[in-house]
N, C-alpha and C. Protein backbone atom coordinates (compact mmCIF):
# COMPACT_ATOMS: atom_id res chain seq x y z
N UNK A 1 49.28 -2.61 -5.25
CA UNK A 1 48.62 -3.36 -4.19
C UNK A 1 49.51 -3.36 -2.97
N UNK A 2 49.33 -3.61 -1.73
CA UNK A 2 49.46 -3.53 -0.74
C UNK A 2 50.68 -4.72 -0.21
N UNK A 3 50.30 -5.99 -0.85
CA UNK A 3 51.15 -7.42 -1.43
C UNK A 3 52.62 -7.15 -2.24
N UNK A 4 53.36 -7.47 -1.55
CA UNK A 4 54.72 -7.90 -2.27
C UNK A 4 54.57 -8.92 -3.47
N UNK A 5 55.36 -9.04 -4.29
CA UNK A 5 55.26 -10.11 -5.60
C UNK A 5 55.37 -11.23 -4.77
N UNK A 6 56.94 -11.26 -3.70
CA UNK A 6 56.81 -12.78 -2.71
C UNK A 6 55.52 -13.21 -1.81
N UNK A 7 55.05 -11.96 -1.16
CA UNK A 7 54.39 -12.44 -0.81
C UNK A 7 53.06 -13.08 -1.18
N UNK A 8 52.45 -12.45 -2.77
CA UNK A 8 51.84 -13.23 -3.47
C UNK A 8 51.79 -14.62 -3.90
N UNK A 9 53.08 -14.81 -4.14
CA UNK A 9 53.47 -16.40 -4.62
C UNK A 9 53.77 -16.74 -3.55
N UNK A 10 54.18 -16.19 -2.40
CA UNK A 10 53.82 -17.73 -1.14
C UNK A 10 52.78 -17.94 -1.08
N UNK A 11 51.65 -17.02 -1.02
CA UNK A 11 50.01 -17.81 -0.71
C UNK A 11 49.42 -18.00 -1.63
N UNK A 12 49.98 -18.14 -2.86
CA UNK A 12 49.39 -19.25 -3.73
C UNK A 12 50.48 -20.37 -3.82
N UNK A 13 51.27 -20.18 -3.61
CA UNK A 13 52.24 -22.14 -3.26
C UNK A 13 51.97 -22.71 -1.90
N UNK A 14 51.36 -21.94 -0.84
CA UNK A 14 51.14 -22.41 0.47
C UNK A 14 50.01 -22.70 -0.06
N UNK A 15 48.85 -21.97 -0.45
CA UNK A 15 47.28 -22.72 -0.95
C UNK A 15 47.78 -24.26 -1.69
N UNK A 16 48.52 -24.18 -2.44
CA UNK A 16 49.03 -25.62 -3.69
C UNK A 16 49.34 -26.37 -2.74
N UNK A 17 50.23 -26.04 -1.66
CA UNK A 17 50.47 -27.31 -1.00
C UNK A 17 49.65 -27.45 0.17
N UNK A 18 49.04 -27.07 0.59
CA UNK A 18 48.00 -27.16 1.28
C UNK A 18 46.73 -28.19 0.57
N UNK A 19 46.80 -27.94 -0.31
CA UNK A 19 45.62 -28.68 -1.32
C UNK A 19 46.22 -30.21 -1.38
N UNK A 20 47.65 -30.06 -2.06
CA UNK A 20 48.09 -31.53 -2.03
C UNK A 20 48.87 -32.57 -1.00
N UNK A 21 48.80 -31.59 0.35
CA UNK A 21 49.12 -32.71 1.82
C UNK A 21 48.05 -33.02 2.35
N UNK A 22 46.84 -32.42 1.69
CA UNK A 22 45.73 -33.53 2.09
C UNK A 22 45.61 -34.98 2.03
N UNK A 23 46.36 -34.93 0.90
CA UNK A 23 46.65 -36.86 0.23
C UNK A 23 47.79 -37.20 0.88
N UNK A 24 48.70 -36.67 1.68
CA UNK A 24 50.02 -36.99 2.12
C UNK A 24 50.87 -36.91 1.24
N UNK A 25 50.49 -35.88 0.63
CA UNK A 25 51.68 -36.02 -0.79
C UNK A 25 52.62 -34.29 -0.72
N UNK A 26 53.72 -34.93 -1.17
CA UNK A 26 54.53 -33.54 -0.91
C UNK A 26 55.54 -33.53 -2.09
N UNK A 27 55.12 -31.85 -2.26
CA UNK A 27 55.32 -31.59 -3.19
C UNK A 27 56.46 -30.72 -3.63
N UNK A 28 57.30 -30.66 -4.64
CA UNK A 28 58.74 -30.53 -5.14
C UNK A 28 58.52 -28.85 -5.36
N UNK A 29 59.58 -28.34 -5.71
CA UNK A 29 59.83 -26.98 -6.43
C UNK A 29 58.61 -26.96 -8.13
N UNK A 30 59.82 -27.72 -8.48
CA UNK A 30 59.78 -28.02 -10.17
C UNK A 30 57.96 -27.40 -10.19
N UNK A 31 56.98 -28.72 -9.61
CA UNK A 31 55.53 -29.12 -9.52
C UNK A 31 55.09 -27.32 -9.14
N UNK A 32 55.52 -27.02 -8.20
CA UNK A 32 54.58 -25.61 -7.85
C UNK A 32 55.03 -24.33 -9.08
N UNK A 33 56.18 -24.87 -9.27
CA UNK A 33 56.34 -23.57 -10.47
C UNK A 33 55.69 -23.47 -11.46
N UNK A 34 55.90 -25.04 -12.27
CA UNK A 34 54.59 -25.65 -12.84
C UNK A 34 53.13 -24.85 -13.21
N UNK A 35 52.71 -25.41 -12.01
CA UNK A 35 51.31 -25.27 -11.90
C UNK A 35 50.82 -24.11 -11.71
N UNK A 36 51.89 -23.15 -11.18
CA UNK A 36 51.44 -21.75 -10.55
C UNK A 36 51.90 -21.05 -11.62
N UNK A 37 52.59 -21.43 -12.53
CA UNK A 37 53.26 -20.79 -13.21
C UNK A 37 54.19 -19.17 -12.53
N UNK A 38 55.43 -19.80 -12.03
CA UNK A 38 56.03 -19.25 -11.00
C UNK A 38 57.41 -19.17 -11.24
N UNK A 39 58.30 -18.30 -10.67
CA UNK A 39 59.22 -18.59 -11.48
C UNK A 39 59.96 -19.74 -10.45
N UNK A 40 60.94 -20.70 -10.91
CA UNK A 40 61.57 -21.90 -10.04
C UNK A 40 61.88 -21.69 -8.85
N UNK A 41 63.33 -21.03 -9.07
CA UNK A 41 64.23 -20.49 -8.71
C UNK A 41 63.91 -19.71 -7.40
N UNK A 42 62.92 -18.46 -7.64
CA UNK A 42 62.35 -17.62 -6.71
C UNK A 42 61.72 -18.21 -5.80
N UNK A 43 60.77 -19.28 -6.34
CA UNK A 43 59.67 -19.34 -5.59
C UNK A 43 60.52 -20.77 -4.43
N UNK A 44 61.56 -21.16 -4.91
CA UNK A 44 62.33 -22.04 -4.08
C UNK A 44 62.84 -21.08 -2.93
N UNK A 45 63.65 -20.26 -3.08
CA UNK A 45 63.72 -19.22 -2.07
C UNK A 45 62.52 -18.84 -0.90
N UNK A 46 61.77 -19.00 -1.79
CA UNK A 46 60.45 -18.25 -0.97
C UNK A 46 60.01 -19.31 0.18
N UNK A 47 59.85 -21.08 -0.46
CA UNK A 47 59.61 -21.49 0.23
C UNK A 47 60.31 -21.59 1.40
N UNK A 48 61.93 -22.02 1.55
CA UNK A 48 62.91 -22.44 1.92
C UNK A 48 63.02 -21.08 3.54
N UNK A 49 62.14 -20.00 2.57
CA UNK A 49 62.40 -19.40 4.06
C UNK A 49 61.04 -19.12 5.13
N UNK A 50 60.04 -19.88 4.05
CA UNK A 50 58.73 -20.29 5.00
C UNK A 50 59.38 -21.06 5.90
N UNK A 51 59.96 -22.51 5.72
CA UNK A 51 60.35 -23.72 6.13
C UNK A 51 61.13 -23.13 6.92
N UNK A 52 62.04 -22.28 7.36
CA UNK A 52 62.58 -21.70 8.09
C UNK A 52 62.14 -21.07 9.69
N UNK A 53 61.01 -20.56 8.94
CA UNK A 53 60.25 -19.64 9.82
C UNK A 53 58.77 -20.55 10.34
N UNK A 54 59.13 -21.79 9.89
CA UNK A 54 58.06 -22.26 10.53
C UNK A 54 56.49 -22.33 9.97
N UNK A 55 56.60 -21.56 9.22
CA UNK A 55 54.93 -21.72 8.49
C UNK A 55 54.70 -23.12 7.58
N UNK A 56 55.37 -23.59 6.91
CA UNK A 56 55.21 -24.71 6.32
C UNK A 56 56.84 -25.96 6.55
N UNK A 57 56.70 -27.08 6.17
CA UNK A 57 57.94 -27.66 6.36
C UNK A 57 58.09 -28.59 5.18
N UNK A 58 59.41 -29.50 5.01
CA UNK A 58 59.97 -29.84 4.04
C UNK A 58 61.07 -31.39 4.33
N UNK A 59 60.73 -31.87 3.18
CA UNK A 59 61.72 -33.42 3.80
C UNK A 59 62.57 -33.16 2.06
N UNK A 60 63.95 -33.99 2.27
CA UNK A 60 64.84 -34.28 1.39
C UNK A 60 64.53 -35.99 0.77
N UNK A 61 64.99 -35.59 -0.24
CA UNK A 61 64.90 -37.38 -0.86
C UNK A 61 63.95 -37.55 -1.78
N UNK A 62 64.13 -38.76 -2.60
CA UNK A 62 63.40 -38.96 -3.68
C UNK A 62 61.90 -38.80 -3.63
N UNK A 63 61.20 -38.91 -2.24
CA UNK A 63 59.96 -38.93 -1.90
C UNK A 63 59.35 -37.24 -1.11
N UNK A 64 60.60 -36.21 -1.37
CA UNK A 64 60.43 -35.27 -0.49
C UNK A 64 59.78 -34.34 -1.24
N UNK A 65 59.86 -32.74 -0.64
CA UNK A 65 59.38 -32.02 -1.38
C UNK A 65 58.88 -31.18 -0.24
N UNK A 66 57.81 -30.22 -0.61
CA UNK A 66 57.29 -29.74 1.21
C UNK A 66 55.97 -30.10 1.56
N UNK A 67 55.65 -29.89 2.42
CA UNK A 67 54.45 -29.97 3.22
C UNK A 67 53.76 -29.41 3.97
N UNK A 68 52.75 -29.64 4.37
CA UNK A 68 52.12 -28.82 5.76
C UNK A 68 52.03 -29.00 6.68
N UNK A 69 52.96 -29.15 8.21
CA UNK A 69 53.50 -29.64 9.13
C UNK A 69 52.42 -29.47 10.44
N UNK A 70 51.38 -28.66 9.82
CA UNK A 70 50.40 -27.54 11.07
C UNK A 70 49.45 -27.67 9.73
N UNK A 71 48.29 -27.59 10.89
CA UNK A 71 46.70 -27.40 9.61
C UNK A 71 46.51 -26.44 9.33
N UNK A 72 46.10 -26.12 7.96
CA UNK A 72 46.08 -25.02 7.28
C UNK A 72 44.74 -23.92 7.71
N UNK A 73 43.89 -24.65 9.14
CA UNK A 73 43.06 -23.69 9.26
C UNK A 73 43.43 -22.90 10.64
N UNK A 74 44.72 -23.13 11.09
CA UNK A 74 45.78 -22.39 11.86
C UNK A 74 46.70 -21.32 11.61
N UNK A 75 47.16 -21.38 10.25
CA UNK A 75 47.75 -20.04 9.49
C UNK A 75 46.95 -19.41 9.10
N UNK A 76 47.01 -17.89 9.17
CA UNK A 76 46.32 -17.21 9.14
C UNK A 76 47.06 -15.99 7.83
N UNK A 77 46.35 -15.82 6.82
CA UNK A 77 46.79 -15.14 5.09
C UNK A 77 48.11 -13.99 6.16
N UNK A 78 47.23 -13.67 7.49
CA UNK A 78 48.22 -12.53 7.61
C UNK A 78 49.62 -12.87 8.68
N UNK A 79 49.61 -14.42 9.15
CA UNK A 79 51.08 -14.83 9.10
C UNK A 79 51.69 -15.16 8.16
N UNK A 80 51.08 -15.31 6.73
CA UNK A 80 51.83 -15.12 5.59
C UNK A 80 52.71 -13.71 5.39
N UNK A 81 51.93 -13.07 5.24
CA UNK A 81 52.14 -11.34 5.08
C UNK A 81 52.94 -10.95 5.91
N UNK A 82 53.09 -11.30 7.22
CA UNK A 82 53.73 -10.94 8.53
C UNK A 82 55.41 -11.57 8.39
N UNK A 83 54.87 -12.99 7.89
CA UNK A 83 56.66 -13.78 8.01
C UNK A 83 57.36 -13.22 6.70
N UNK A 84 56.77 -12.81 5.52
CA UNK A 84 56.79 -12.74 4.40
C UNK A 84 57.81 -10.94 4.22
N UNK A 85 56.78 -10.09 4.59
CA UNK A 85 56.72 -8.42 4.24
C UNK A 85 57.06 -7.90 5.66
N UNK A 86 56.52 -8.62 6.65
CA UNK A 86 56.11 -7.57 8.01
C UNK A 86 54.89 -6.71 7.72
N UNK A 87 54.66 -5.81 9.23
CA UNK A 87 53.72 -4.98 8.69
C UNK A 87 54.06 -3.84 8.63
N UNK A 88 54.91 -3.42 7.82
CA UNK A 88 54.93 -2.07 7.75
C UNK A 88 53.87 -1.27 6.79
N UNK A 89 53.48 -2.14 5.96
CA UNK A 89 52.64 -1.66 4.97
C UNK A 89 51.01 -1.33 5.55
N UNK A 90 50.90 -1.75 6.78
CA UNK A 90 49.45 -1.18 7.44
C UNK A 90 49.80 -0.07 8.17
N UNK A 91 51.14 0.25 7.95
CA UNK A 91 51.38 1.42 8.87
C UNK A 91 51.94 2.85 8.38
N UNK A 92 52.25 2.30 6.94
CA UNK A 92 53.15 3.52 6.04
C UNK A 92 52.07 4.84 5.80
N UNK A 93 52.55 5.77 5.58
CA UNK A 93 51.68 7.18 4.98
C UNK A 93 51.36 6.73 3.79
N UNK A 94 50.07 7.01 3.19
CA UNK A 94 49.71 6.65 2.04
C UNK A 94 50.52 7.89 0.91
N UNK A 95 50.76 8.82 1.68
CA UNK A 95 51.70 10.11 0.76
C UNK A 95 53.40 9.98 1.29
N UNK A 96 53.79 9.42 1.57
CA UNK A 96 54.69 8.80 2.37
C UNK A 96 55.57 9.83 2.98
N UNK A 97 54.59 10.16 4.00
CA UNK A 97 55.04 11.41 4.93
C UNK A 97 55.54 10.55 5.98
N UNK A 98 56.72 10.99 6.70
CA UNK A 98 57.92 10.46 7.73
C UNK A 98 56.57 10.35 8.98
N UNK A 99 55.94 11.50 9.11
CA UNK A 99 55.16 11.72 10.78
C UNK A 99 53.87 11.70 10.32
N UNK A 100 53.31 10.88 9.82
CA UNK A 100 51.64 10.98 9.67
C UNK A 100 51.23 9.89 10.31
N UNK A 101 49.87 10.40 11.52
CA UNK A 101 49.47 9.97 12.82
C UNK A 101 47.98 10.10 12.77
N UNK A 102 47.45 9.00 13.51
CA UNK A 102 45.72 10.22 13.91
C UNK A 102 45.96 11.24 13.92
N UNK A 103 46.99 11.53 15.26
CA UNK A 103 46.99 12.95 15.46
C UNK A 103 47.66 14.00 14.91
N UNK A 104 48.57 13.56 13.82
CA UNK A 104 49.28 14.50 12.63
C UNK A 104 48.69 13.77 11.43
N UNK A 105 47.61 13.78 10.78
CA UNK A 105 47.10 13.19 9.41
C UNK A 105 47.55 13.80 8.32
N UNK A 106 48.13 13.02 7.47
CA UNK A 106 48.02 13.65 5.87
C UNK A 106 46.73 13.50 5.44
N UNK A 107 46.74 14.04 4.42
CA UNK A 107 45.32 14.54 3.32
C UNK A 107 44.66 13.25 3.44
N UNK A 108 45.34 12.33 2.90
CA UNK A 108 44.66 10.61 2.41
C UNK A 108 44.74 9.94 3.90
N UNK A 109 44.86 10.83 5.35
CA UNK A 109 45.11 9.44 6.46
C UNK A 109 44.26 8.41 6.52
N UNK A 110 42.54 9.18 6.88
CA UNK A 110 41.64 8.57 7.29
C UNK A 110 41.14 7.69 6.20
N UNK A 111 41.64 7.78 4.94
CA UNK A 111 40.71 6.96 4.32
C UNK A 111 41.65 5.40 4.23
N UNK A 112 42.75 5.90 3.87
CA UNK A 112 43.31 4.68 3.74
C UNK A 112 43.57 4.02 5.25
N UNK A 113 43.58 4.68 6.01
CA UNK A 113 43.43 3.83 7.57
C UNK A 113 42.33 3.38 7.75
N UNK A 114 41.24 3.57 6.90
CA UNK A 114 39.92 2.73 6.85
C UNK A 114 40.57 1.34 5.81
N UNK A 115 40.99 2.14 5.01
CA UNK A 115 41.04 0.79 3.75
C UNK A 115 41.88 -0.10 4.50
N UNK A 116 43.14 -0.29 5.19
CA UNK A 116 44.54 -1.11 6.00
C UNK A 116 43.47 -1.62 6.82
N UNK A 117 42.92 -0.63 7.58
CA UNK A 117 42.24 -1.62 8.94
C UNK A 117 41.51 -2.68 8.64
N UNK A 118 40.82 -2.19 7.61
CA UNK A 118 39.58 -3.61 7.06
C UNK A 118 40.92 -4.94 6.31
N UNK A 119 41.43 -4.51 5.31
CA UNK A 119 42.08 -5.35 4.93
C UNK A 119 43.06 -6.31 5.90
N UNK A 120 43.45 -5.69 7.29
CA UNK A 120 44.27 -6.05 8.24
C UNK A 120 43.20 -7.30 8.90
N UNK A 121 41.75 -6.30 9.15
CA UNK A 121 41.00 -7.56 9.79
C UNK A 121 40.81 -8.48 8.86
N UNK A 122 40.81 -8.97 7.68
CA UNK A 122 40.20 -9.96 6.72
C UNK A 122 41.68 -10.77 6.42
N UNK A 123 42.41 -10.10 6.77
CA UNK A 123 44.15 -11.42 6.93
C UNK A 123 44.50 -12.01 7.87
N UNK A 124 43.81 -10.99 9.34
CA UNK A 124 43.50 -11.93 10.47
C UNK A 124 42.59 -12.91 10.25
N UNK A 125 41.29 -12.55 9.83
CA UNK A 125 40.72 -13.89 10.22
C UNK A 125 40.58 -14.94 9.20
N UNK A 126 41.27 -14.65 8.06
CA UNK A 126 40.90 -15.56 6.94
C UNK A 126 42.51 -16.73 6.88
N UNK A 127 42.14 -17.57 7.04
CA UNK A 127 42.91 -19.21 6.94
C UNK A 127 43.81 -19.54 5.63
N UNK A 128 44.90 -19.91 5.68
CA UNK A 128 44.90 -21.01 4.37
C UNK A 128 43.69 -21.91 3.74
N UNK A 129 43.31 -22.57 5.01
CA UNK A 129 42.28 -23.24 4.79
C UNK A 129 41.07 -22.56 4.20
N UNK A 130 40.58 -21.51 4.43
CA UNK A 130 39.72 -21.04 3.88
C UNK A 130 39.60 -20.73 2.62
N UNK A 131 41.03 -20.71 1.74
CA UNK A 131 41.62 -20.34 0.39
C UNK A 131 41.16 -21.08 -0.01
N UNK A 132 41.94 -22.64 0.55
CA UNK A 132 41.50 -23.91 0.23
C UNK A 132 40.28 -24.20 0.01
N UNK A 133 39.50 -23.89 0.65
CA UNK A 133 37.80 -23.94 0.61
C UNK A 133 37.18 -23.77 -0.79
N UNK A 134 37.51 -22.28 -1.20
CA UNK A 134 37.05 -21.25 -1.94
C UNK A 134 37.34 -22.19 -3.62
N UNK A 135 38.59 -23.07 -3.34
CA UNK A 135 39.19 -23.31 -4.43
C UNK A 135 38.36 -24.13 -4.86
N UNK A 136 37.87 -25.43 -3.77
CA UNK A 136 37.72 -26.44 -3.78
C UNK A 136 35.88 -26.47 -4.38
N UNK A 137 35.28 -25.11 -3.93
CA UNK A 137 33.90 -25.27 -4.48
C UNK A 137 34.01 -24.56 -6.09
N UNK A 138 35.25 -24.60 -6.65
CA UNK A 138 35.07 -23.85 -8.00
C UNK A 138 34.98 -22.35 -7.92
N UNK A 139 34.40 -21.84 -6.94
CA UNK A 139 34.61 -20.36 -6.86
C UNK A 139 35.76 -19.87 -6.81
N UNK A 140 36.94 -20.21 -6.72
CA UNK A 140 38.04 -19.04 -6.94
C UNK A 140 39.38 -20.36 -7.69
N UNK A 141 40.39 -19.59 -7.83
CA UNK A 141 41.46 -20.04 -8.75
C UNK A 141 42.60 -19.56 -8.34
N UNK A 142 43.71 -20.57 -8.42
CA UNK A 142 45.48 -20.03 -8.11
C UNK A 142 45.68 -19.83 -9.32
N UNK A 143 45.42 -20.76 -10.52
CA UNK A 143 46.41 -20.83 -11.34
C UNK A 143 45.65 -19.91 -12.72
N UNK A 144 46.62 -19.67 -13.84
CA UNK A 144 46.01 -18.50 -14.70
C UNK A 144 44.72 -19.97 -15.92
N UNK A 145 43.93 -19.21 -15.64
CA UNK A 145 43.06 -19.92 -17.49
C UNK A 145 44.29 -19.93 -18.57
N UNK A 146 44.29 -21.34 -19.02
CA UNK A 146 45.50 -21.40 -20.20
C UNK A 146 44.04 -21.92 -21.26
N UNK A 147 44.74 -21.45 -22.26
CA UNK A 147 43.74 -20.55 -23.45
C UNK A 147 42.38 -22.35 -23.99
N UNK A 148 43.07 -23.23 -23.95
CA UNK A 148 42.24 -24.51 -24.24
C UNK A 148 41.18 -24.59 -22.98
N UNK A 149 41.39 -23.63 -21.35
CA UNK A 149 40.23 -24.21 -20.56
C UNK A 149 39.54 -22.91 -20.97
N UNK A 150 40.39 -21.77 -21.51
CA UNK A 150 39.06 -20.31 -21.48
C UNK A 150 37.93 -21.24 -22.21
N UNK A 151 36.32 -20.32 -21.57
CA UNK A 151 35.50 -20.43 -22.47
C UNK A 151 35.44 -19.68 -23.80
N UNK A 152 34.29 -20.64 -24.44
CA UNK A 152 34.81 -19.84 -25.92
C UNK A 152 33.92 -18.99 -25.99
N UNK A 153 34.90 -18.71 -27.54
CA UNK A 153 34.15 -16.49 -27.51
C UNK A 153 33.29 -17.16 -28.63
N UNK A 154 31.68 -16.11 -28.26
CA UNK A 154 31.22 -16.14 -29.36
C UNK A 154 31.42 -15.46 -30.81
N UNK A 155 31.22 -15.42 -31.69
CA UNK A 155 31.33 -14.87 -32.92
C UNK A 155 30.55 -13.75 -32.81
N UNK A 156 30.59 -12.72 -33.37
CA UNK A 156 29.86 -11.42 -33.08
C UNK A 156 29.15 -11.42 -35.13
């Protein structure tokens, strides 16, 4: 995929906390690793250099943890991707030729410069908030089915 592993697990710990500074509540390392099933350690890194860069923020102390400092229908999936990866990945050769251009194409240019462009527009315009949305009507999911919520199998 096109997604870094970090950059995966920031926009599902930016969706998590996005979900829970709705209540004013802010939330720890420990809680997102938790829930996301993530690894600690990493995903502390990960945040620490959101909070850095400004996409999300963070308080110290018994009551701390991070937060969402800016509304989540202001970040945009692809200032995730951007603070996260950069874009080099809408720009690489899909055969990873040094000089492949419109005007010098490898074999695969045009198609995968169809596939980047679309995917480029749908990270522009799609929100944290909109994640949030998706989550919130039951249609989509951060975290994995742990085997007591799968539905059950029938017997054959």
């Amino acid at each position: 995929m096109i997604l870094s592993k970090t950059t995966e697990y920031a926009l599902r710990a930016i969706v998590y906390i996005a979900m829970q500074s709705r209540g004013g509540y802010n939330v720890g390392i420990k809680e997102i690793a938790k829930e996301l099933e993530l690894p600690g350690h990493f995903i502390g890194k990960i945040l620490q250099d959101l909070v850095r860069k400004d996409v999300i923020a963070s308080i110290k102390g018994p009551h701390g943890g991070f937060y969402m400092h800016r509304s989540a229908d202001q970040i945009s999936v692809l200032e995730v991707v951007r603070t996260i990866d950069g874009l080099g990945a809408f720009k690489k050769c899909g055969m990873g030729m040094k000089h492949c251009s419109d005007t010098h194409p490898c074999p695969l240019h045009n198609d995968i410069k169809t596939y980047r462009d679309h995917l480029l527009k749908i990270f522009k315009t799609k929100t944290i908030q909109d994640l949030v949305d998706g989550i919130d009507t039951g249609e989509f999911f951060i975290t994995n089915i742990r085997e007591e919520e799968a539905p059950d199998k029938q017997a054959v």
